[in-house]
C-alpha atoms as a PDB file:
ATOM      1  CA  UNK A   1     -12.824  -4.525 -22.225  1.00  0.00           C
ATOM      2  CA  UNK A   2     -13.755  -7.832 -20.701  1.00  0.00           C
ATOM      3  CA  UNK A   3     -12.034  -9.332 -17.791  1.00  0.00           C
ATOM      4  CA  UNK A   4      -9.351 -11.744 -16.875  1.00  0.00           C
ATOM      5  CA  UNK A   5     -12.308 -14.480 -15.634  1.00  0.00           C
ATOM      6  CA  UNK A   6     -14.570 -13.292 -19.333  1.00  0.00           C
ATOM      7  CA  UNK A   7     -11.435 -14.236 -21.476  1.00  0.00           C
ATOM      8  CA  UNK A   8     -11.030 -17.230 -19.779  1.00  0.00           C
ATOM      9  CA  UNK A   9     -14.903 -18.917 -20.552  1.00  0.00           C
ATOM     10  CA  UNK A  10     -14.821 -17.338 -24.492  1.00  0.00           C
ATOM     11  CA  UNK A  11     -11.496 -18.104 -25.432  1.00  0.00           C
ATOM     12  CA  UNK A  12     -11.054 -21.772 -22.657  1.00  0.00           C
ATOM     13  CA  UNK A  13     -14.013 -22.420 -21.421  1.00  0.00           C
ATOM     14  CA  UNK A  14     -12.296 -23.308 -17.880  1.00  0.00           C
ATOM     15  CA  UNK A  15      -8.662 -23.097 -16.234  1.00  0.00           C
ATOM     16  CA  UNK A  16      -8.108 -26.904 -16.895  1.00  0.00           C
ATOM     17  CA  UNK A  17      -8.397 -26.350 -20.890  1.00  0.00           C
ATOM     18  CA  UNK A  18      -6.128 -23.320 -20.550  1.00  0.00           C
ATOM     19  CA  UNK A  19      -3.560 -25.129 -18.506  1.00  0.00           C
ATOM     20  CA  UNK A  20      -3.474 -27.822 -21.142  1.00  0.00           C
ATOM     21  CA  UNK A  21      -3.265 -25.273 -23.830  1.00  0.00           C
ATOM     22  CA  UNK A  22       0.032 -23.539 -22.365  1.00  0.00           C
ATOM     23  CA  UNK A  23       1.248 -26.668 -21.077  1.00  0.00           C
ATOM     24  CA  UNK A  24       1.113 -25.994 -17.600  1.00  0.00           C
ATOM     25  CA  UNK A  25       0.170 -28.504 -14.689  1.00  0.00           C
ATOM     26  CA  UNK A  26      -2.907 -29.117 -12.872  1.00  0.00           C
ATOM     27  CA  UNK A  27      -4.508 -25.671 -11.007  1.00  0.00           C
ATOM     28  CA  UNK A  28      -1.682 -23.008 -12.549  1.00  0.00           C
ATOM     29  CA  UNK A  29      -3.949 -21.324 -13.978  1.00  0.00           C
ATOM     30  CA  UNK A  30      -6.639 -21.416 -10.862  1.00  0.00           C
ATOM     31  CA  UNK A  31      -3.622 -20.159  -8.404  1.00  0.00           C
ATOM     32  CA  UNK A  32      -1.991 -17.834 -10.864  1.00  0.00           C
ATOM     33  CA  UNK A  33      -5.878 -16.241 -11.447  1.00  0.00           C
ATOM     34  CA  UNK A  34      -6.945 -16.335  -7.274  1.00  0.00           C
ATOM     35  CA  UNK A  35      -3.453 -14.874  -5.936  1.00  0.00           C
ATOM     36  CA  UNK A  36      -0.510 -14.351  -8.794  1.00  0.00           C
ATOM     37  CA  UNK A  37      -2.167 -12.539 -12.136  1.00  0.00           C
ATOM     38  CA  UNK A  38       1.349 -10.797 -13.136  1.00  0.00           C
ATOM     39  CA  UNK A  39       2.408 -14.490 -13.981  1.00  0.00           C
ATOM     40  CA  UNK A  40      -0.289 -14.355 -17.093  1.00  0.00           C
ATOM     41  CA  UNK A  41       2.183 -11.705 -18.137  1.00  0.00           C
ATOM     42  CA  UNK A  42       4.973 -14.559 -19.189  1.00  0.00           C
ATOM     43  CA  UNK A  43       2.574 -16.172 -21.666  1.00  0.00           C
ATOM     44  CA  UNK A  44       1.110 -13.029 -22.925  1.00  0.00           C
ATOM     45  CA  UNK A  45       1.869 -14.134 -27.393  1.00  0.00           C
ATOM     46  CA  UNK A  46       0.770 -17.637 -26.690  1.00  0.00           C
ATOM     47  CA  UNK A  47      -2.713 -16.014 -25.155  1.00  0.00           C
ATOM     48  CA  UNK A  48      -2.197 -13.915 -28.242  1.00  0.00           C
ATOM     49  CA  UNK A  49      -2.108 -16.400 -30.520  1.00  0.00           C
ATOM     50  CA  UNK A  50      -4.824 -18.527 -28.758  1.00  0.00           C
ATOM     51  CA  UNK A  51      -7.828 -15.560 -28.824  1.00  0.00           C
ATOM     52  CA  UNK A  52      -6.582 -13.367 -31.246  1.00  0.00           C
ATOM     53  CA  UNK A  53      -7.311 -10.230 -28.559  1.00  0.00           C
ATOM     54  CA  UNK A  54      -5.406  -7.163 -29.132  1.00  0.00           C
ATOM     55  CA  UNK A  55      -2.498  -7.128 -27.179  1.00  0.00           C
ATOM     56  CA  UNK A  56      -3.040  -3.728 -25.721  1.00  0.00           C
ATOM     57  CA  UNK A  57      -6.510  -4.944 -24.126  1.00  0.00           C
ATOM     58  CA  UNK A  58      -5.001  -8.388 -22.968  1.00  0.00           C
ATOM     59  CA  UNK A  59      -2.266  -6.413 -20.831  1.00  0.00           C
ATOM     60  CA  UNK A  60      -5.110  -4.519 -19.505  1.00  0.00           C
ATOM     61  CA  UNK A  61      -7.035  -7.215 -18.108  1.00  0.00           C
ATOM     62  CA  UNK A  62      -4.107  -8.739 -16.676  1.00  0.00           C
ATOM     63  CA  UNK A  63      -3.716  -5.257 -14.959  1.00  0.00           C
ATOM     64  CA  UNK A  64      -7.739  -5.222 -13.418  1.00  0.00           C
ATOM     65  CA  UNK A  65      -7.047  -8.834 -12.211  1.00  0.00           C
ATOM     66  CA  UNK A  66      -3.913  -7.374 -10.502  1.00  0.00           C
ATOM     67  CA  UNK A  67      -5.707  -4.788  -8.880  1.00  0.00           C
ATOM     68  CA  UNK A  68      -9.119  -6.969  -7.948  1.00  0.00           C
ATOM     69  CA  UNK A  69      -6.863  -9.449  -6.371  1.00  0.00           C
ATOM     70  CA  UNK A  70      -4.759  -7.152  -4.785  1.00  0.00           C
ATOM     71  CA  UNK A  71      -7.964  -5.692  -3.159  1.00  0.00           C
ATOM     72  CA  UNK A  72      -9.296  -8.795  -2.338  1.00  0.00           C
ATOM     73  CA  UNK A  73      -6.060  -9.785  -0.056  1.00  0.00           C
ATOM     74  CA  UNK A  74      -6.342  -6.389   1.269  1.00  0.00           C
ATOM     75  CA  UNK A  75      -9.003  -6.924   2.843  1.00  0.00           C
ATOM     76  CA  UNK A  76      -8.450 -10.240   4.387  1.00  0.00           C
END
């Protein structure tokens, strides 16, 4: 399975061209990866229907960024 930042560069290439593809604003995608990951949850068919990644694996990725950020602020 590849990882939240992996799926990002194949299927983007950055956060910008991901923000622009859901329609967000400037650095949603940067904050939502560095300190809120469940919020990747909420957009979870249009990411489907961007990268055409099983659904199973893309809820599992979210879940490992959940956990590596949730260590990360652990330990700050």
């Amino acid at each position: 399975m590849k990882s939240m930042g992996a799926f990002i560069k194949i299927h983007f290439k950055t956060h910008e061209r991901l923000n622009d593809a859901l329609g967000l604003s400037k650095n949603t995608i940067n904050r939502w990866y560095n300190s809120n990951p469940k919020k990747f949850y909420m957009y979870l068919p249009e990411l489907h229907k961007f990268s055409n990644e099983p659904m199973d694996d893309m809820i599992e990725m979210i879940k490992q960024r959940c956990d590596d950020v949730e260590a990360i602020q652990d330990k700050c």
